[in-house]
Structure formats: structure tokens, C-alpha cells
C-alpha atoms as a PDB file:
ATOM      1  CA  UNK A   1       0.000   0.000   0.000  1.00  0.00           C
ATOM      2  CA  UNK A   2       3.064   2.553   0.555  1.00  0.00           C
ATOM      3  CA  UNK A   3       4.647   1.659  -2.359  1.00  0.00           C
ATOM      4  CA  UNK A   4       1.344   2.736  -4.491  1.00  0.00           C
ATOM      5  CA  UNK A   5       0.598   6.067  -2.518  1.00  0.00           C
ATOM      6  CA  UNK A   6       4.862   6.588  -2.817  1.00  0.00           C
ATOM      7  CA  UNK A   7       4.417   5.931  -6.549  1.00  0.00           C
ATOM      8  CA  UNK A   8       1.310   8.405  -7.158  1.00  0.00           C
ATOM      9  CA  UNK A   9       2.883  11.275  -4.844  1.00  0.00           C
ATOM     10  CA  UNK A  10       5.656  11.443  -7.663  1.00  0.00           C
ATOM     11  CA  UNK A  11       2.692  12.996  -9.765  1.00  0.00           C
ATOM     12  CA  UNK A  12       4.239  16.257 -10.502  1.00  0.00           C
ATOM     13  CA  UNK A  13       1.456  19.039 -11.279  1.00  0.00           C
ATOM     14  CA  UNK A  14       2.920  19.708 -14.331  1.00  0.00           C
ATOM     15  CA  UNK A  15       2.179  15.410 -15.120  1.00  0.00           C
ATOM     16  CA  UNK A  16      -1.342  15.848 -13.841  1.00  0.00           C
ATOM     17  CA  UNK A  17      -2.351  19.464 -16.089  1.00  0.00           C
ATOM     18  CA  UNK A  18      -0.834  16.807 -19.183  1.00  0.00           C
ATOM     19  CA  UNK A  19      -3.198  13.874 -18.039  1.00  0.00           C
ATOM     20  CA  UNK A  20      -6.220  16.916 -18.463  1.00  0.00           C
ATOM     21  CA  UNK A  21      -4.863  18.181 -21.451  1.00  0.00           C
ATOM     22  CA  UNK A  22      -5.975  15.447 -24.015  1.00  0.00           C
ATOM     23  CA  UNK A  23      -9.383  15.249 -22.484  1.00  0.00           C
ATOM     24  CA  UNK A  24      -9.629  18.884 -22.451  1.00  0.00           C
ATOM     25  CA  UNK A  25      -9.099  19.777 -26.144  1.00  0.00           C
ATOM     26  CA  UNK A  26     -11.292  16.920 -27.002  1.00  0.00           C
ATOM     27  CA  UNK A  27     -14.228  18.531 -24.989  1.00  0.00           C
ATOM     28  CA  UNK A  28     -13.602  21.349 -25.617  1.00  0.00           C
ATOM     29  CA  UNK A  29     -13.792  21.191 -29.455  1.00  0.00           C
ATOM     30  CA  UNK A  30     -17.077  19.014 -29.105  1.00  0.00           C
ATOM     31  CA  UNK A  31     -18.710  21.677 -26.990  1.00  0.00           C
ATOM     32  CA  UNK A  32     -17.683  24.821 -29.629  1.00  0.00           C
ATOM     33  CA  UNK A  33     -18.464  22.362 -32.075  1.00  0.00           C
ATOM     34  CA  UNK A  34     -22.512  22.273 -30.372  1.00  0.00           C
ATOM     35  CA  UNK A  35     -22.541  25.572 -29.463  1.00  0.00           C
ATOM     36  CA  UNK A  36     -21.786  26.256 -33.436  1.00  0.00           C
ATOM     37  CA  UNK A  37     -25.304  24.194 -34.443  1.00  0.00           C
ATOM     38  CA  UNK A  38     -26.831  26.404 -31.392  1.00  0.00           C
ATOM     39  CA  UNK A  39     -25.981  29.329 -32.874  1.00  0.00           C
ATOM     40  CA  UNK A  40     -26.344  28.240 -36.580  1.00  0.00           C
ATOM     41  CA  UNK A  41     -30.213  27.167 -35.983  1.00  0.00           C
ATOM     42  CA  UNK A  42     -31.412  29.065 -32.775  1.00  0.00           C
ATOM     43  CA  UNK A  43     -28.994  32.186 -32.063  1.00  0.00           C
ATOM     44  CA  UNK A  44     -28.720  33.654 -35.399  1.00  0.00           C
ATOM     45  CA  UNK A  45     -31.978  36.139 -35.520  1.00  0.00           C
ATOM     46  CA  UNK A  46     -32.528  35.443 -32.156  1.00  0.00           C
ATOM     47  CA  UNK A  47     -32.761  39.208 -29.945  1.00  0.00           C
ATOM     48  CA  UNK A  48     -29.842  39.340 -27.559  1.00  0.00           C
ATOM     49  CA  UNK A  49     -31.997  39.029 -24.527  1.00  0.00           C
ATOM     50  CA  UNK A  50     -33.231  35.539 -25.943  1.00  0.00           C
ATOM     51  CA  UNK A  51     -29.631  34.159 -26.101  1.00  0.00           C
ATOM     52  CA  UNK A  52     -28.963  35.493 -22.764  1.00  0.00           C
ATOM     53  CA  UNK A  53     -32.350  33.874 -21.496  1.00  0.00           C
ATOM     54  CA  UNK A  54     -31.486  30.163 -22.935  1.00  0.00           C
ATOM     55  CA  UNK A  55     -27.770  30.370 -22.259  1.00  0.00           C
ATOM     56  CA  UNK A  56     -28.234  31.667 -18.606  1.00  0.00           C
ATOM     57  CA  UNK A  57     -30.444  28.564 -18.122  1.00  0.00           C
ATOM     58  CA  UNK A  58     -27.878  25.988 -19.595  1.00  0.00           C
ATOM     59  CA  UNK A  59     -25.213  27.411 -18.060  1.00  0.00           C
ATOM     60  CA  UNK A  60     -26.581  26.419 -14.553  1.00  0.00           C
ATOM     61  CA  UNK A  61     -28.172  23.011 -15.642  1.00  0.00           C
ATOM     62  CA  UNK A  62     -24.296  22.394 -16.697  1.00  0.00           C
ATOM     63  CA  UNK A  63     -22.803  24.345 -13.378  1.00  0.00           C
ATOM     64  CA  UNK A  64     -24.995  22.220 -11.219  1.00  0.00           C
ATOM     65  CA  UNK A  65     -24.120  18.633 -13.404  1.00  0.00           C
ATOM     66  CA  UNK A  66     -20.131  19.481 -12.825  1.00  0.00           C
ATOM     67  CA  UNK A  67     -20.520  20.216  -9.112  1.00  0.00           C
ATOM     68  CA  UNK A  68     -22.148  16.501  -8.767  1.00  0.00           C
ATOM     69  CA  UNK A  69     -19.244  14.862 -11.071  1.00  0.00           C
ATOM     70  CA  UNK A  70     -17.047  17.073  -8.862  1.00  0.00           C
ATOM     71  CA  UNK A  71     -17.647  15.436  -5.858  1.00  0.00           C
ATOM     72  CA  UNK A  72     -16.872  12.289  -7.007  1.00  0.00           C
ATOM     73  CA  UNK A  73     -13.779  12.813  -8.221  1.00  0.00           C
ATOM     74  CA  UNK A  74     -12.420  14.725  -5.247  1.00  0.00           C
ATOM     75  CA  UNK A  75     -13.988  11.660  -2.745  1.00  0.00           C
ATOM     76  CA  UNK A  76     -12.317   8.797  -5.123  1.00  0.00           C
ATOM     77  CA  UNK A  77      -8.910  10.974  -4.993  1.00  0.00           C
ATOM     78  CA  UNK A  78      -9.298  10.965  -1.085  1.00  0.00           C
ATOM     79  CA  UNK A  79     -10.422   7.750  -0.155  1.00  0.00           C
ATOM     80  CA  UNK A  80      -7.078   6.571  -1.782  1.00  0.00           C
ATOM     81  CA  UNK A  81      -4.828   8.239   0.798  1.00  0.00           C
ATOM     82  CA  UNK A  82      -7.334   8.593   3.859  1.00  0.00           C
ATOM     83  CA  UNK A  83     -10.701   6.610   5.505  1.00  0.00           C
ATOM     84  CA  UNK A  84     -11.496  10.054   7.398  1.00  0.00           C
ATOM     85  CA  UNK A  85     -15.045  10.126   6.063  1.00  0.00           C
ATOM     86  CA  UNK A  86     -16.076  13.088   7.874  1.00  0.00           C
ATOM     87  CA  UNK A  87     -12.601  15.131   6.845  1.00  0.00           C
ATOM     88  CA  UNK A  88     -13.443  14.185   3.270  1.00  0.00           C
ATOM     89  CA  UNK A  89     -16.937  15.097   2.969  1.00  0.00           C
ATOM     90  CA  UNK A  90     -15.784  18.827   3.812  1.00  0.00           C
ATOM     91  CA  UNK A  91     -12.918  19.047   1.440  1.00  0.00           C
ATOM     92  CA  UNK A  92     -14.928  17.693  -1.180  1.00  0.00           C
ATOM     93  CA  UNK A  93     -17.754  20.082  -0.512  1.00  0.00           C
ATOM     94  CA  UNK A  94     -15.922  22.588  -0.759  1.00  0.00           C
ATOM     95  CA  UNK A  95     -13.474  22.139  -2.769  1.00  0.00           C
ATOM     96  CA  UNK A  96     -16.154  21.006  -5.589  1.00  0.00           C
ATOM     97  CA  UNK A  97     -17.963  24.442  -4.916  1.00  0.00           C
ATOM     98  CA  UNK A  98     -15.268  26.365  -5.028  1.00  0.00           C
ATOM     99  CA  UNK A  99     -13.340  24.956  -8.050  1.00  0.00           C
ATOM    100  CA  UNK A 100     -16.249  24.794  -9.788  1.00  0.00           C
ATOM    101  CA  UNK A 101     -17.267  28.409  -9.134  1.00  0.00           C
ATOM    102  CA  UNK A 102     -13.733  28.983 -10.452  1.00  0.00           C
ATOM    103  CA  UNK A 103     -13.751  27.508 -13.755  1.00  0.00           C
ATOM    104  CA  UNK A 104     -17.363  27.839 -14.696  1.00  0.00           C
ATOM    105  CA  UNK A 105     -17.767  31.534 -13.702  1.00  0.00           C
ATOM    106  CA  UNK A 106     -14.840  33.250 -12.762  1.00  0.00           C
ATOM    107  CA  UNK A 107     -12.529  32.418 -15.207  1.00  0.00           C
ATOM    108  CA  UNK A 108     -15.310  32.789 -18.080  1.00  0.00           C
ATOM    109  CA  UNK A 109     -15.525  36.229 -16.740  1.00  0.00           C
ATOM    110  CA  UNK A 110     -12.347  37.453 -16.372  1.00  0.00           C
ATOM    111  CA  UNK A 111     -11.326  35.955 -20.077  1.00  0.00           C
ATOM    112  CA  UNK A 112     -14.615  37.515 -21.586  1.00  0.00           C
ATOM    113  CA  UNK A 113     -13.081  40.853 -20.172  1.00  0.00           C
ATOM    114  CA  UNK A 114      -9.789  40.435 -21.809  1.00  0.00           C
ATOM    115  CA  UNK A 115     -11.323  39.760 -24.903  1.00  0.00           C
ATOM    116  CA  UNK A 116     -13.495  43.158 -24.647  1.00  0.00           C
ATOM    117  CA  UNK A 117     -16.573  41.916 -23.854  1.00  0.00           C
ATOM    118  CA  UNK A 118     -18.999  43.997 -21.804  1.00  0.00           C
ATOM    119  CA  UNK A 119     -19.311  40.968 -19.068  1.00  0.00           C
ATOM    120  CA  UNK A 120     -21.652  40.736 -15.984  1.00  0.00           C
ATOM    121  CA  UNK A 121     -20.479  38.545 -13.050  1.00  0.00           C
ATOM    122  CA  UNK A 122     -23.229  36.001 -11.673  1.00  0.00           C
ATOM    123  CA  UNK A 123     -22.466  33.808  -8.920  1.00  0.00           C
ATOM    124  CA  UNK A 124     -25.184  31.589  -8.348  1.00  0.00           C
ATOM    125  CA  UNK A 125     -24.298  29.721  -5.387  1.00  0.00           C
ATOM    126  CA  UNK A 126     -25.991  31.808  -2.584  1.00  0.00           C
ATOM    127  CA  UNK A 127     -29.416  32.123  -4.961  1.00  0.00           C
ATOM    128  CA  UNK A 128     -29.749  28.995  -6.462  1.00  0.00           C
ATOM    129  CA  UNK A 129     -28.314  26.809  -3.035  1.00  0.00           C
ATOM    130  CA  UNK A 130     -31.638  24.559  -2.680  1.00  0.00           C
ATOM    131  CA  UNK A 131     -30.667  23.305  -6.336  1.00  0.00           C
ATOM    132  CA  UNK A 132     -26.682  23.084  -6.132  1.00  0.00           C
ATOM    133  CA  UNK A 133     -27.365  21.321  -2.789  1.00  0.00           C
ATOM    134  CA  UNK A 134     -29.032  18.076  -4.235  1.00  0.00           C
ATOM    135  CA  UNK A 135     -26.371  17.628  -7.222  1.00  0.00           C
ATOM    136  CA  UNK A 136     -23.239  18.146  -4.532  1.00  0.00           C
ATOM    137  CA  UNK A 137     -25.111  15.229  -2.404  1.00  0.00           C
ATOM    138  CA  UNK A 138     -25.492  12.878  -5.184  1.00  0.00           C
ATOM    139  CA  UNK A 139     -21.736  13.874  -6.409  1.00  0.00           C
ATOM    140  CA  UNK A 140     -20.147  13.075  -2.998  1.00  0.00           C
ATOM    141  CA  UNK A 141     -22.050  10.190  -2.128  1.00  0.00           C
ATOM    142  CA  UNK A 142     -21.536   8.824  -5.327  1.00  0.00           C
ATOM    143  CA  UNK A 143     -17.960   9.081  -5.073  1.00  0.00           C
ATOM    144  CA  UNK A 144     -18.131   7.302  -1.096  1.00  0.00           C
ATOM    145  CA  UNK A 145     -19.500   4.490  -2.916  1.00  0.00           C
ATOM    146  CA  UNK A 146     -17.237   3.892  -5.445  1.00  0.00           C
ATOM    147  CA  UNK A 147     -14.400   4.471  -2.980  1.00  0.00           C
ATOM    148  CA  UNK A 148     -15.924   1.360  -1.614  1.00  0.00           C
ATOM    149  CA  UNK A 149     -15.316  -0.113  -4.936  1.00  0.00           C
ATOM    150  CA  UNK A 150     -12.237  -2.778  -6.346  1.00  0.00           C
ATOM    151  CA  UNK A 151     -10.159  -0.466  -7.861  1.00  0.00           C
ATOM    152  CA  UNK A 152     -10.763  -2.061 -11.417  1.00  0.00           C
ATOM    153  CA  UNK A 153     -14.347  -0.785 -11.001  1.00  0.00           C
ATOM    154  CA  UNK A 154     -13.117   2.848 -10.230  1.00  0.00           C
ATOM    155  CA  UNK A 155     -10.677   2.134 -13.378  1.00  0.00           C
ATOM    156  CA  UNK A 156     -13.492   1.508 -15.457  1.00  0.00           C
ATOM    157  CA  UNK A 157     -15.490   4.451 -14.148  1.00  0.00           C
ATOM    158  CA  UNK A 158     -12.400   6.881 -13.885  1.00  0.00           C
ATOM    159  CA  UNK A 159     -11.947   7.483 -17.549  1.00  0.00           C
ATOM    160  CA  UNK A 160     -16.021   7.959 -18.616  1.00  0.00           C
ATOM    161  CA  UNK A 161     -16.399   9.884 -15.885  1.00  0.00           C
ATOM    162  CA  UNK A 162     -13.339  12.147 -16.041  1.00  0.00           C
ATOM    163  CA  UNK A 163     -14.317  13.236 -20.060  1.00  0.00           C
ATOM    164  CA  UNK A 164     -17.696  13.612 -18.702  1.00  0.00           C
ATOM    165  CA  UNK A 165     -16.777  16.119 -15.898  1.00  0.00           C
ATOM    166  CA  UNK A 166     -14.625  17.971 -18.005  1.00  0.00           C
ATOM    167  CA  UNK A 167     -17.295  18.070 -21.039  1.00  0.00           C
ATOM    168  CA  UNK A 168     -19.739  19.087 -18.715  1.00  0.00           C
ATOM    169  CA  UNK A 169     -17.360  21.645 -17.151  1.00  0.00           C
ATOM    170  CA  UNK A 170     -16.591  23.269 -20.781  1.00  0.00           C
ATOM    171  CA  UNK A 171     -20.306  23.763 -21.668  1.00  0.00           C
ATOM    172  CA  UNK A 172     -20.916  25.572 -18.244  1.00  0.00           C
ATOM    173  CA  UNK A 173     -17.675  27.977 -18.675  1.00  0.00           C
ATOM    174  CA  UNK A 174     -18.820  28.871 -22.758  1.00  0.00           C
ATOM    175  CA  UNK A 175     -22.549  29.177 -21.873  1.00  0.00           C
ATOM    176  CA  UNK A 176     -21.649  31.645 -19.349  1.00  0.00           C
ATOM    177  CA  UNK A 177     -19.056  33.050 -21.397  1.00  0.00           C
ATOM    178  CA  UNK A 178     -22.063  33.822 -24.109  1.00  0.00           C
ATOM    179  CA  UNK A 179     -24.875  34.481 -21.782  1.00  0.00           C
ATOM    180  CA  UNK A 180     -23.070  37.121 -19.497  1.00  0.00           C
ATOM    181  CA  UNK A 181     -21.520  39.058 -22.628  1.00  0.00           C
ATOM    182  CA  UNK A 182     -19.436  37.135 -25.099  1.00  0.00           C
ATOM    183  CA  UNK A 183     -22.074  37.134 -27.729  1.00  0.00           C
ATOM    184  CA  UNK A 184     -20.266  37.337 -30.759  1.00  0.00           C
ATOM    185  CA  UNK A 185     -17.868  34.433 -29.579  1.00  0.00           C
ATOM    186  CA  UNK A 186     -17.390  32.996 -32.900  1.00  0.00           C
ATOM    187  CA  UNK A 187     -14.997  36.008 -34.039  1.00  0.00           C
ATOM    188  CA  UNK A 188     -12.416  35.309 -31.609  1.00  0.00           C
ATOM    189  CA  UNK A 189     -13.145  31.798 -31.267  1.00  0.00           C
ATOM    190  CA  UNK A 190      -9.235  30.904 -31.575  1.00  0.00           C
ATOM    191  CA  UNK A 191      -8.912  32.951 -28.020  1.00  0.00           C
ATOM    192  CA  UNK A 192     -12.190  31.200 -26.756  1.00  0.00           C
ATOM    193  CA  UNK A 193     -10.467  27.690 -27.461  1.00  0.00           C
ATOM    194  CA  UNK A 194      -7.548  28.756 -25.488  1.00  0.00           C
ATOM    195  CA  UNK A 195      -9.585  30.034 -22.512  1.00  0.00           C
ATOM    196  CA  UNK A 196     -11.696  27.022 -21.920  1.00  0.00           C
ATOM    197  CA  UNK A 197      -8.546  24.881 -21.935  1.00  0.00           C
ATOM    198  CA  UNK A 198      -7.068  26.786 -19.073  1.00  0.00           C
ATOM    199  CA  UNK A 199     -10.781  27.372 -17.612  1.00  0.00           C
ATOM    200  CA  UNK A 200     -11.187  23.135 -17.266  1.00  0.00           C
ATOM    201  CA  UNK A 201      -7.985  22.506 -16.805  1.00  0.00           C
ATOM    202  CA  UNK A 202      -6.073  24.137 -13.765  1.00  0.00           C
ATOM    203  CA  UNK A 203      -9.492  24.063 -11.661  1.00  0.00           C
ATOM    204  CA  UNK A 204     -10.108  20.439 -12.603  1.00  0.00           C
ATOM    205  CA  UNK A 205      -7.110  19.188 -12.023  1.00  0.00           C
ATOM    206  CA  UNK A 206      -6.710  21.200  -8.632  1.00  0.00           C
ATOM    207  CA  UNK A 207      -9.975  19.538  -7.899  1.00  0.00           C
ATOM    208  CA  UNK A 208      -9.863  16.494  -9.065  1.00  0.00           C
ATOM    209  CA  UNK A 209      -6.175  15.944  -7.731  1.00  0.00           C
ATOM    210  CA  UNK A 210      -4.310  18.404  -6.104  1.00  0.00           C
ATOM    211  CA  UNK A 211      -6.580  19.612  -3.507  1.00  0.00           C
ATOM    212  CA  UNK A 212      -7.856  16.293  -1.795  1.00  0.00           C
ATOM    213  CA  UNK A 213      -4.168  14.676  -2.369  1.00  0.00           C
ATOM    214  CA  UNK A 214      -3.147  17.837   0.092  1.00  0.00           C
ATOM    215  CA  UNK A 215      -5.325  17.143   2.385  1.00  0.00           C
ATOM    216  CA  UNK A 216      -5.247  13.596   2.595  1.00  0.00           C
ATOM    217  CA  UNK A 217      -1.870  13.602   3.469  1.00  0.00           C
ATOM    218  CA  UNK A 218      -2.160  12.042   6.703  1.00  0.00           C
ATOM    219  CA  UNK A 219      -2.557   8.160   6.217  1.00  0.00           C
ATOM    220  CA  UNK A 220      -1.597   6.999   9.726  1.00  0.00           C
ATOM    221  CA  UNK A 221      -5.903   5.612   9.160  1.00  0.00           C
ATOM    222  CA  UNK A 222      -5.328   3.867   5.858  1.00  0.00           C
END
């Protein structure tokens, strides 16, 4: 068992944001790739207040999926290293909220500023709590109970799971990205492509890895 959790501590940040990267540019291009047939059939006459309307609404369907898928990866990463169930729970809650907050808002925001975009911050956590709570429930009990798993079965989950979270994570950061401002994303869509890469992932992998590795440090229970 020390050997293993010797072996995956030699995981270098830089090694984990190049495990991301692949999955990223995949999603990525499949989400600009949708949001080009959104825009193609139901964006193109529509008045701006429309598009904000329908993009404000899929942008927290998506915020509140990633939060669930979230929470499962940050339990799975800490039931490897520590049993402290209690511990756990709390840095997954809160490291799922606040990552996710980060990549799916924030960074949208700040990027849809650089690019000149007249951008409006929404944080949706305080507001919208009674329908975040349910998803970050599901997401961290979800990940308990594969942590209770073989391994082989978290294997088999691991790599669905982690292109689904980071699909998932892209749609949430673009539809914000075009329902707070970035309307006419398509003309810079080059600098778009770049800012959802680093917008899934540095908070994914922080989320996923980084942050429950930390604290899961102690393993005097495991």
C-alpha cells in the first residue's frame, strides 16, 4: 500500500495538467463544435436578450451537473490516501464548490473581459443553493461508494467519468461566457479555445487531484 501512494505522490502538477490536457481539447472542441449548431439554428436572428435567457439557463443546468461529477472525483482521490469520512466530505464540498465556481464563472468572466466583452459577473451559489445542494449530495455520495469499490471498477469508471466532468465543465464555462456578454464568440473563437482549456484545466485538475491529495496527506488511518 506505501509503495502505491509513494508511486502516485511522484505525480508532478505539471504530469497531472498533461493527463487533463488530451481530455480537455477533445471537450472542448465538441462543446464549440454544439454551441456552433446552437448558434447556426437558434442564435442567429434570435434578440440578444433571448440568447442570454437560454444560455443563462444551460449554463446552470451544466454548473450544477459538474458540481455533482465534482464530488466524485475529489472523494475517489481521497479515499485513496485517507478513511477520514467526515474530513473528506468537507474538502470535497468545498473544494467542488469552489473549483467549480472557479472555472465555470470566474474564469469565463475574467477571459470575456480580456477579450473586450462587456461581461456581468453572476455567482449563483448563494441564490440557487436549494438546487446546487441536491447535485453536490449525489456527487459526494456517489464518489463514497465507489471508494468502496475494487479499484478495477473505479478504473473503469475513472476514464467515462473524467471526459464527462470535463465536457460538462466546458459547456458551463462557454454558456456563461455567451450568456453574461461574449455574444459574438465565434470572431475570436481561436482565443475562446484557449480560454476554456485553461478554464477546465487548472481548476479540474486542482480539484480532481491536487486539492484532496493535500489534504489527505495524513494516512496513519489507511
Amino acid at each position: 500500500m506505501e509503495a502505491g501512494h509513494s508511486h502516485a505522490h511522484k505525480h508532478t502538477l505539471y504530469q497531472e495538467l498533461m493527463c487533463h490536457f488530451p481530455y480537455a481539447v477533445l471537450a472542448v472542441s465538441l462543446c464549440l463544435g454544439l454551441l456552433s449548431f446552437l448558434t447556426l439554428l437558434a442564435f442567429r436572428e434570435a434578440d440578444p436578450k433571448v440568447v442570454h435567457k437560454i444560455s443563462n439557463a444551460l449554463f446552470h443546468n451544466f454548473h450544477y451537473m459538474h458540481i455533482a461529477f465534482a464530488g466524485t472525483g475529489v472523494m475517489i482521490t481521497f479515499a485513496k490516501y485517507s478513511r477520514k469520512w467526515i474530513k473528506g466530505i468537507i474538502v470535497g464540498s468545498c473544494t467542488s464548490i469552489t473549483f467549480c465556481v472557479l472555472s465555470d464563472i470566474l474564469m469565463p468572466y475574467v477571459g470575456g473581459r480580456l477579450l473586450g466583452a462587456p461581461m456581468d459577473l453572476h455567482v449563483c451559489f448563494l441564490k440557487e443553493f436549494m438546487n446546487i445542494a441536491p447535485f453536490l449530495v449525489v456527487g459526494i455520495a456517489n464518489g463514497v461508494i465507489l471508494a468502496n469499490h475494487h479499484i478495477s471498477k473505479q478504473a473503469a469508471y475513472s476514464v467515462f467519468s473524467h471526459f464527462v466532468h470535463i465536457f460538462i465543465s466546458s459547456l458551463a464555462s462557454v454558456f456563461y461566457l455567451v450568456g453574461h456578454g461574449l455574444l459574438m464568440w465565434h470572431k475570436q473563437i481561436g482565443m475562446v479555445f484557449v480560454l476554456l482549456l485553461v478554464a477546465v484545466v487548472v481548476p479540474c485538475t486542482l480539484s480532481d487531484i491536487v486539492v484532496p491529495l493535500f489534504f489527505a496527506k495524513d494516512r496513519s488511518c489507511t
